[in-house]
C-alpha atoms as a PDB file:
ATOM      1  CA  UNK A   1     -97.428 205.400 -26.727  1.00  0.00           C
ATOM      2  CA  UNK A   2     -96.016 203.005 -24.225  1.00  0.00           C
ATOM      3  CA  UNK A   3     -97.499 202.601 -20.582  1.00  0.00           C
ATOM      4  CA  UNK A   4     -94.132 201.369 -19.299  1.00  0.00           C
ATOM      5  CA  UNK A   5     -92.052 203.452 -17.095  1.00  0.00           C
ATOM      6  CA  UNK A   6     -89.180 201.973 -18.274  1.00  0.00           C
ATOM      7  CA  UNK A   7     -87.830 199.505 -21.371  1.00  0.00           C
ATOM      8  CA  UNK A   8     -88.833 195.424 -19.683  1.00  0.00           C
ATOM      9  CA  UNK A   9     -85.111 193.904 -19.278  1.00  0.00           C
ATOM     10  CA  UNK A  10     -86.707 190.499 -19.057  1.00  0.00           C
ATOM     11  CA  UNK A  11     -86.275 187.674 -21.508  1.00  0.00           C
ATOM     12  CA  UNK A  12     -88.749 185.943 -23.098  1.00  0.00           C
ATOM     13  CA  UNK A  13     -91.496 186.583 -20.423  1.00  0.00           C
ATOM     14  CA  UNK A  14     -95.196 185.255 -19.745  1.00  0.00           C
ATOM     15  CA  UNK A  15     -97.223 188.111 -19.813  1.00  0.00           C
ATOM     16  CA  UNK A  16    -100.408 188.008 -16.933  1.00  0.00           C
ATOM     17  CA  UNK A  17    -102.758 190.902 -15.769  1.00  0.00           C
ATOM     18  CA  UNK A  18    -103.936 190.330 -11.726  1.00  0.00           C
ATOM     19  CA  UNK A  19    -105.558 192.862  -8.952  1.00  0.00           C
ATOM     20  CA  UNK A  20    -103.060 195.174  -7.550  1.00  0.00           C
ATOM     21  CA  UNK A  21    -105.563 195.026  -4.109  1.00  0.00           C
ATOM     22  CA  UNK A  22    -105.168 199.424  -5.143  1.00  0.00           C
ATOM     23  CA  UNK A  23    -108.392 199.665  -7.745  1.00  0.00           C
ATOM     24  CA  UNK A  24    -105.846 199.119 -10.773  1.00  0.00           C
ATOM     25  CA  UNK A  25    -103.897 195.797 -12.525  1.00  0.00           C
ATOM     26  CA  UNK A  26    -100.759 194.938 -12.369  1.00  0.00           C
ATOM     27  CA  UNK A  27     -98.461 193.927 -14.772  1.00  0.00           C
ATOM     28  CA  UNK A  28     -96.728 190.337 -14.073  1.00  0.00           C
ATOM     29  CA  UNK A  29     -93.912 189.143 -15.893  1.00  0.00           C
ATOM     30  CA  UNK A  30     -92.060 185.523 -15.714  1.00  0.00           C
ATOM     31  CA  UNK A  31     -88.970 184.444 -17.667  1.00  0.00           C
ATOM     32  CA  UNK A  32     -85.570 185.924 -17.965  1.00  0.00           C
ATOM     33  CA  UNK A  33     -84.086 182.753 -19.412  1.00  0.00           C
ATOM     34  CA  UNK A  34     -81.750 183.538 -21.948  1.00  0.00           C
ATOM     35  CA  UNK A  35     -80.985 180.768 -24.580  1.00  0.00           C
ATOM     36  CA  UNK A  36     -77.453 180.962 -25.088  1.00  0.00           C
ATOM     37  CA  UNK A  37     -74.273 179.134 -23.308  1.00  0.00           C
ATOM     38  CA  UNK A  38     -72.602 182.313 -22.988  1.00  0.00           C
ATOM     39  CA  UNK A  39     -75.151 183.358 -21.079  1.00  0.00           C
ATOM     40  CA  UNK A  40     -74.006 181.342 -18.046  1.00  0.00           C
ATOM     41  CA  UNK A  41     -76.049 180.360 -15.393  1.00  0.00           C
ATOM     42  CA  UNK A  42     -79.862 181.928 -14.804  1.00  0.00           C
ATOM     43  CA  UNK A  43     -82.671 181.479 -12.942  1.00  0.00           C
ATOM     44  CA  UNK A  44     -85.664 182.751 -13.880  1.00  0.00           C
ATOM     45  CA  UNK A  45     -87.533 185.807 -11.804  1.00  0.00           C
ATOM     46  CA  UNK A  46     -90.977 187.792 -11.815  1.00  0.00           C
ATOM     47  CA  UNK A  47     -91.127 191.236 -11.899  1.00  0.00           C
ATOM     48  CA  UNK A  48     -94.308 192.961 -10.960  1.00  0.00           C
ATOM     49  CA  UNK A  49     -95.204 196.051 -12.978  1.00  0.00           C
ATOM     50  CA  UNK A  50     -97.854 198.996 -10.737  1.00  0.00           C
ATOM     51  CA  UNK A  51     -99.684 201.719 -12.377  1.00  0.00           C
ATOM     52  CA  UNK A  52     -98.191 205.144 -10.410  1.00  0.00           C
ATOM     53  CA  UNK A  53    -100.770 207.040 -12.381  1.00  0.00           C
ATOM     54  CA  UNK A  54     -99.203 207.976 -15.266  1.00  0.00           C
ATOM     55  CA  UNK A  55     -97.671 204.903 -16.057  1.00  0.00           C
ATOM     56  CA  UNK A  56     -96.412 201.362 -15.043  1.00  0.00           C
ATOM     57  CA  UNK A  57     -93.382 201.343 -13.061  1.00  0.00           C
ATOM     58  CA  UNK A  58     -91.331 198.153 -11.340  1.00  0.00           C
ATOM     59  CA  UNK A  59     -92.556 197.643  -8.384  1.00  0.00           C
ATOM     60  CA  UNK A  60     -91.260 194.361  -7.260  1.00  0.00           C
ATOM     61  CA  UNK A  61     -88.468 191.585  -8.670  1.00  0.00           C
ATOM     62  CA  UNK A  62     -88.688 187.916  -7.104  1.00  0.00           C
ATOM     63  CA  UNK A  63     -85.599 185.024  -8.441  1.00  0.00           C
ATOM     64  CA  UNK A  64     -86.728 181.336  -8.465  1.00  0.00           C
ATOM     65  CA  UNK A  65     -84.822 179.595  -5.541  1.00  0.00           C
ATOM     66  CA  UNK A  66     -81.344 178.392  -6.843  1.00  0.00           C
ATOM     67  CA  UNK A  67     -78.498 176.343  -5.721  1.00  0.00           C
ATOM     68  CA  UNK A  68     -75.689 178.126  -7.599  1.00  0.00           C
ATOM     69  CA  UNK A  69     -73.162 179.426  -5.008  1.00  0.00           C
ATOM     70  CA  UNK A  70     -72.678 182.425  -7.281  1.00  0.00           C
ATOM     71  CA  UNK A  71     -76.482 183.393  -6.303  1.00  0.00           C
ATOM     72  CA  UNK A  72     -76.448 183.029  -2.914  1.00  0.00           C
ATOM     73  CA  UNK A  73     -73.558 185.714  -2.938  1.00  0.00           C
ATOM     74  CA  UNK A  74     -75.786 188.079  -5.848  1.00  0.00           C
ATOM     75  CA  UNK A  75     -78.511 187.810  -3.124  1.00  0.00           C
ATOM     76  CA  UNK A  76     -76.125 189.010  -0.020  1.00  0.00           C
ATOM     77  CA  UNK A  77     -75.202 191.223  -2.036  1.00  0.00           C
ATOM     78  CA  UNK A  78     -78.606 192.758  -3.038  1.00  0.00           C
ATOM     79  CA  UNK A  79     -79.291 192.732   0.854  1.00  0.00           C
ATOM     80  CA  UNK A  80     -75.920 194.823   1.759  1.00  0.00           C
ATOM     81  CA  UNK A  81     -76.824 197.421  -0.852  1.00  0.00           C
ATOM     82  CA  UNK A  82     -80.476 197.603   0.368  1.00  0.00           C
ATOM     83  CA  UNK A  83     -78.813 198.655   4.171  1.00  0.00           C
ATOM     84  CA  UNK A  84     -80.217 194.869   5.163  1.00  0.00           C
ATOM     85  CA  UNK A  85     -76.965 194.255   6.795  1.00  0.00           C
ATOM     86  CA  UNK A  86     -77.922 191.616   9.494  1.00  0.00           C
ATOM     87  CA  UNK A  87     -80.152 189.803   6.976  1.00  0.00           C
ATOM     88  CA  UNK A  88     -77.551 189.545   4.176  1.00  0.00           C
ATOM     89  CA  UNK A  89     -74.755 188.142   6.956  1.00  0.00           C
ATOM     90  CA  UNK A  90     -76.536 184.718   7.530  1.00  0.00           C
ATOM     91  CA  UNK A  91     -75.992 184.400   3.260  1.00  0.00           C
ATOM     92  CA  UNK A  92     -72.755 185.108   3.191  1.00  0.00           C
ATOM     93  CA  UNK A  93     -72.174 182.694   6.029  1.00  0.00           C
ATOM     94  CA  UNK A  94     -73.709 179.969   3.993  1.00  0.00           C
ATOM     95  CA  UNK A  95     -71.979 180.776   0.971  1.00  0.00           C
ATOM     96  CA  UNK A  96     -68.720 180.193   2.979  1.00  0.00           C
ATOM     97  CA  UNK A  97     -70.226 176.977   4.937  1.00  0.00           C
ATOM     98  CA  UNK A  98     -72.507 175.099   2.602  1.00  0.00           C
ATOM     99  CA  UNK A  99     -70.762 172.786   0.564  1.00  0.00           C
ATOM    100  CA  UNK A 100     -73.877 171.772  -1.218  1.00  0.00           C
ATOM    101  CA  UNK A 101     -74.347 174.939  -3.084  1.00  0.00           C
ATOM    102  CA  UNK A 102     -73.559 174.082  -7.097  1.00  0.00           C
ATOM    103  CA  UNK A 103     -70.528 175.882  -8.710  1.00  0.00           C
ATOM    104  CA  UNK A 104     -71.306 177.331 -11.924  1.00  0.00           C
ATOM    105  CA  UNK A 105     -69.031 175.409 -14.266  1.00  0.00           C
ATOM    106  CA  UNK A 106     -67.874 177.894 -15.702  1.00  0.00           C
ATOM    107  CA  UNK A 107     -64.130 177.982 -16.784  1.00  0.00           C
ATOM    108  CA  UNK A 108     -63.854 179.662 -12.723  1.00  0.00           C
ATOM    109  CA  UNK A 109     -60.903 176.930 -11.261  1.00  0.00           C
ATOM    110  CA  UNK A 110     -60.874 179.002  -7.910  1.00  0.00           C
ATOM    111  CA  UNK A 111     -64.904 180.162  -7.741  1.00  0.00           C
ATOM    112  CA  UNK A 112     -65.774 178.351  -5.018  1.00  0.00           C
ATOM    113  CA  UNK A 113     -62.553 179.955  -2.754  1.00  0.00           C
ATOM    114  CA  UNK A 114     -63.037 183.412  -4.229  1.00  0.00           C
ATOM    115  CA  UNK A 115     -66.501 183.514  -3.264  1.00  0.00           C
ATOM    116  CA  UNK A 116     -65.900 182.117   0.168  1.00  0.00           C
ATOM    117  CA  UNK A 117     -63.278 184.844   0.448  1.00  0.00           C
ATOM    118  CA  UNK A 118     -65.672 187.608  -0.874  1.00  0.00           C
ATOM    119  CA  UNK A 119     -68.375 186.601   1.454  1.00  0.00           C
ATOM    120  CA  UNK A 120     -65.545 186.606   4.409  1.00  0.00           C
ATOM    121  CA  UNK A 121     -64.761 190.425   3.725  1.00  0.00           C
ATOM    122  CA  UNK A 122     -68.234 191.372   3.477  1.00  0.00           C
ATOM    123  CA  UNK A 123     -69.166 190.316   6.527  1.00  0.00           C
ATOM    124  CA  UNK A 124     -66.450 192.272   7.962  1.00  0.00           C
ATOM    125  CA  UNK A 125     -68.002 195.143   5.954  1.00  0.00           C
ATOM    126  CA  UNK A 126     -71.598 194.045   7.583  1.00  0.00           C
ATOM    127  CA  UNK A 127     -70.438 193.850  11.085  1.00  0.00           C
ATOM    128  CA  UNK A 128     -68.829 197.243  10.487  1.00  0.00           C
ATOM    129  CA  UNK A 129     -71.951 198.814   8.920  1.00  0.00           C
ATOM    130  CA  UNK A 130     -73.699 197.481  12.278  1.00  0.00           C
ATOM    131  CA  UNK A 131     -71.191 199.039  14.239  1.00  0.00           C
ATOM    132  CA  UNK A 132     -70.079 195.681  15.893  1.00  0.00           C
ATOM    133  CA  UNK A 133     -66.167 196.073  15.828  1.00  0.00           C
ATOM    134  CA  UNK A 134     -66.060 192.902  17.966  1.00  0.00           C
ATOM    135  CA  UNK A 135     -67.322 190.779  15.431  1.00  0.00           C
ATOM    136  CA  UNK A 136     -65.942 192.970  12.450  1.00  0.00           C
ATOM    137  CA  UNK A 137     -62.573 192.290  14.278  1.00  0.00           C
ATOM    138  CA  UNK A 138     -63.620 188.217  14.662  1.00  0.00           C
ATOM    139  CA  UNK A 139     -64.718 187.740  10.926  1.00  0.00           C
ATOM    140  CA  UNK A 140     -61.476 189.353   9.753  1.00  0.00           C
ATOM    141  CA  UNK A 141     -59.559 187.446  12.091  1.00  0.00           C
ATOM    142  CA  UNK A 142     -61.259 184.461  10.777  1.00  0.00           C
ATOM    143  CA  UNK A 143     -60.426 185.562   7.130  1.00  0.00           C
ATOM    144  CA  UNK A 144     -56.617 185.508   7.790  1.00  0.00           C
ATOM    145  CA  UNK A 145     -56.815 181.785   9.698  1.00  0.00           C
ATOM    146  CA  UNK A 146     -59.122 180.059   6.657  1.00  0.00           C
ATOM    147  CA  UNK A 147     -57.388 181.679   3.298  1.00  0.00           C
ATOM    148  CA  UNK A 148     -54.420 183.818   4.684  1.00  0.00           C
ATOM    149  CA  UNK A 149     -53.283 184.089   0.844  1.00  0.00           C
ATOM    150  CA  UNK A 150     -56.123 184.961  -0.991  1.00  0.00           C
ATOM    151  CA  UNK A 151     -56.136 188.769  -2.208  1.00  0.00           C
ATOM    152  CA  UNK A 152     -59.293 189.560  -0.311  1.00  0.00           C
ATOM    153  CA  UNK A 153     -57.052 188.569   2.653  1.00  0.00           C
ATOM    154  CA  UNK A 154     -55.302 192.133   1.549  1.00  0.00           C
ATOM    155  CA  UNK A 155     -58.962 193.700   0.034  1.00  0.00           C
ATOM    156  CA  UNK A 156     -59.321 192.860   4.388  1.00  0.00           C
ATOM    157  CA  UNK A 157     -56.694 195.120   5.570  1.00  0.00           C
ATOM    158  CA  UNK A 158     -56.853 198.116   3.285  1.00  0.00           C
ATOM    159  CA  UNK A 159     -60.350 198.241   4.276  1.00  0.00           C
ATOM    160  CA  UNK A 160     -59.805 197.875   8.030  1.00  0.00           C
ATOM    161  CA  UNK A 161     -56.600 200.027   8.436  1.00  0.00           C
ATOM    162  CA  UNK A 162     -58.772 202.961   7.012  1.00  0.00           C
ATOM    163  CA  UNK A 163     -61.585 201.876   8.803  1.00  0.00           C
ATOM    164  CA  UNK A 164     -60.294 201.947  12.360  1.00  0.00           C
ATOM    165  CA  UNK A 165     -58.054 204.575  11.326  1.00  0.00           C
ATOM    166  CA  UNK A 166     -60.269 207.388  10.535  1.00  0.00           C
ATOM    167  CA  UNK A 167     -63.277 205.560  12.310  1.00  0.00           C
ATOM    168  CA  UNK A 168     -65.303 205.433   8.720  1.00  0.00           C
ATOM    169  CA  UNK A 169     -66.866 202.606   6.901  1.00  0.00           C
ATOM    170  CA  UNK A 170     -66.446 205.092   3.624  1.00  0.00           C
ATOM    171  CA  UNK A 171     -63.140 205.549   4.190  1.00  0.00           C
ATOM    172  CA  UNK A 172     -62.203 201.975   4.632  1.00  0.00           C
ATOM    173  CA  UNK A 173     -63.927 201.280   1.176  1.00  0.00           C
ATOM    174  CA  UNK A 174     -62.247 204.338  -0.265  1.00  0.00           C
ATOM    175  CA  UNK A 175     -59.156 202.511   0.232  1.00  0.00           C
ATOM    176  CA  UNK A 176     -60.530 199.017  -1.118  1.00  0.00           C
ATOM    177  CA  UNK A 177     -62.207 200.912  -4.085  1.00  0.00           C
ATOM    178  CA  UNK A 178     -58.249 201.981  -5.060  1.00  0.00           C
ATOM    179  CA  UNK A 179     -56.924 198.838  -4.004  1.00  0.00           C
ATOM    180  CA  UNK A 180     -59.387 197.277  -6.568  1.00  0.00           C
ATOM    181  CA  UNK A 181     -58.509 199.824  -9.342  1.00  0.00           C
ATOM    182  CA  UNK A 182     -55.371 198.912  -9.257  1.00  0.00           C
ATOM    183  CA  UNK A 183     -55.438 194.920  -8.706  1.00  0.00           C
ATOM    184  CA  UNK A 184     -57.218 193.442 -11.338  1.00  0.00           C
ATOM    185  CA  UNK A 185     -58.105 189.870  -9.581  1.00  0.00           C
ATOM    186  CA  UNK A 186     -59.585 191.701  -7.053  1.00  0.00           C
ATOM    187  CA  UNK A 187     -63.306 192.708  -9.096  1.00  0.00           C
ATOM    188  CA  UNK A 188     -62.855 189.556 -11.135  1.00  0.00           C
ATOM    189  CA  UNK A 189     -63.903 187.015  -8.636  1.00  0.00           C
ATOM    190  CA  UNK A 190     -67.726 188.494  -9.331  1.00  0.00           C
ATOM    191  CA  UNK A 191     -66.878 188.023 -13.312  1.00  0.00           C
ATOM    192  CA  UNK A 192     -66.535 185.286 -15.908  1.00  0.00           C
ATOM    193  CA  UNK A 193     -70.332 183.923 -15.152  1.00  0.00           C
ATOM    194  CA  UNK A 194     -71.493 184.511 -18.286  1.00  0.00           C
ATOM    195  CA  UNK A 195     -72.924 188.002 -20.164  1.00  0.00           C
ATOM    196  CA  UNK A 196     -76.663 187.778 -18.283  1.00  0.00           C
ATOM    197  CA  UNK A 197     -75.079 188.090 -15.488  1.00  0.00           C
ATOM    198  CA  UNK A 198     -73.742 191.937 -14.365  1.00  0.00           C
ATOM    199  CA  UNK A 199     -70.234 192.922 -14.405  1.00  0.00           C
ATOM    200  CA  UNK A 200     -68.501 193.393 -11.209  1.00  0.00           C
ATOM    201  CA  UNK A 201     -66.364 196.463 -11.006  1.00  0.00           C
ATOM    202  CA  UNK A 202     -63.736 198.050  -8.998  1.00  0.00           C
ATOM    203  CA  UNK A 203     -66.545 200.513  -7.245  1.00  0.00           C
ATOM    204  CA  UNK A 204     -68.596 197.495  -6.439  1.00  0.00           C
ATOM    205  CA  UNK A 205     -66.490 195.697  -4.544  1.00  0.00           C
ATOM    206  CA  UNK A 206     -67.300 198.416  -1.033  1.00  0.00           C
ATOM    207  CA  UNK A 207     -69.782 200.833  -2.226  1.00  0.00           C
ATOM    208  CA  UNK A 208     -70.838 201.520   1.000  1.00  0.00           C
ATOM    209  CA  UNK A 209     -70.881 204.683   3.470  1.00  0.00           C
END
C-alpha cells in the first residue's frame, strides 16, 4: 500500500531520501516541468515529503527563482492567502514597477497592464487586511491616476464602496466576487498561461475575510 498521504502532483521528479533532523527521512522531490507548449510557462519546484507517523504528508513546496511577471504575481498571491499581507505588498509593487520581469508570450496582448492592474487592487485589498485605510485609500487613488480604464479600476470601487460602507474586508470582496461573476474579463487576466498553470476564477479574485 502506498506511504503517501496524498497522489505526488509533480512532473517528472528526481526522487532523493535525506534526514528530516526528527529520527525519520524525508521524501524530496524536484521537477514539475511539463513537456508540452500548451503547458505555458513553468519553473520547476521541490516539494518535501515528512513521515506524520502513519504516512508521508507535504510538508514543504519551494519554486526555482523566475523572471516571468506572471510569477511574481502567483507568489503575492500565495502570500495574501497565507494572511502574509505586508510581505506579499513589496511583490505586487514590483510586479507593477519592474520592467525587467519577462512576459509570458503567450497570446496575452494586455498581460503586462492586467497584471499591473491586479497587483494595484490587491494592494488595496492588503492595506485593507492591515487595517491601513490611509494607504488602502492612496493605492486606490493611485489605481485610478495610472490605468483609470482598466476593469480592475471598477473591480477597485465595488470592493471599496462595500468596504467602507459596511466597514468589512468580506463584504467588499462579496461585492467583487459578484462583480467578477458577472464580468468575464475580470478572472481572465490570471488565465490563458497555459494548462500547468491553475485557473483563476471569479471566487479567487477577493477570497479574503
Amino acid at each position: 500500500r502506498s506511504l503517501m498521504a496524498s497522489p505526488r502532483q509533480i512532473a517528472y521528479p528526481g526522487i532523493k531520501l535525506q534526514e528530516s533532523g526528527h529520527g525519520t527521512l524525508d521524501i524530496v522531490m524536484y521537477g514539475g516541468i511539463i513537456a508540452s507548449a500548451g503547458a505555458g510557462i513553468q519553473r520547476a519546484r521541490t516539494e518535501i515529503y515528512r513521515w506524520n507517523g502513519t504516512s508521508f504528508a507535504l510538508f514543504e513546496t519551494r519554486y526555482d527563482p523566475s523572471n516571468f511577471l506572471y510569477f511574481k504575481v502567483v507568489d503575492a498571491n500565495a502570500l495574501l492567502a497565507d494572511k502574509k499581507y505586508a510581505e506579499a505588498i513589496p511583490l505586487y509593487q514590483e510586479a507593477i514597477d519592474n520592467p525587467q520581469l519577462a512576459e509570458s508570450g503567450f497570446p496575452h496582448p494586455t498581460e503586462r497592464a492586467d497584471l499591473q492592474a491586479f497587483s494595484r487592487f490587491r494592494i488595496i485589498v492588503a492595506y485593507a487586511l492591515l487595517g491601513d485605510i490611509t494607504k488602502a485609500q492612496a493605492a486606490r487613488d493611485d489605481l485610478h491616476k495610472q490605468q483609470p480604464d482598466h476593469i480592475y479600476a471598477q473591480v477597485a470601487d465595488k470592493f471599496w464602496s462595500a468596504d467602507q460602507l459596511q466597514k468589512s474586508v468580506a463584504a467588499g470582496c462579496l461585492a467583487v466576487t459578484t462583480f467578477a461573476r458577472a464580468t468575464q474579463s475580470v478572472p481572465e487576466v490570471l488565465n490563458g498561461f497555459g494548462y500547468a498553470n491553475p485557473d483563476f476564477k471569479a471566487e479567487d479574485v477577493c477570497p479574503f475575510n
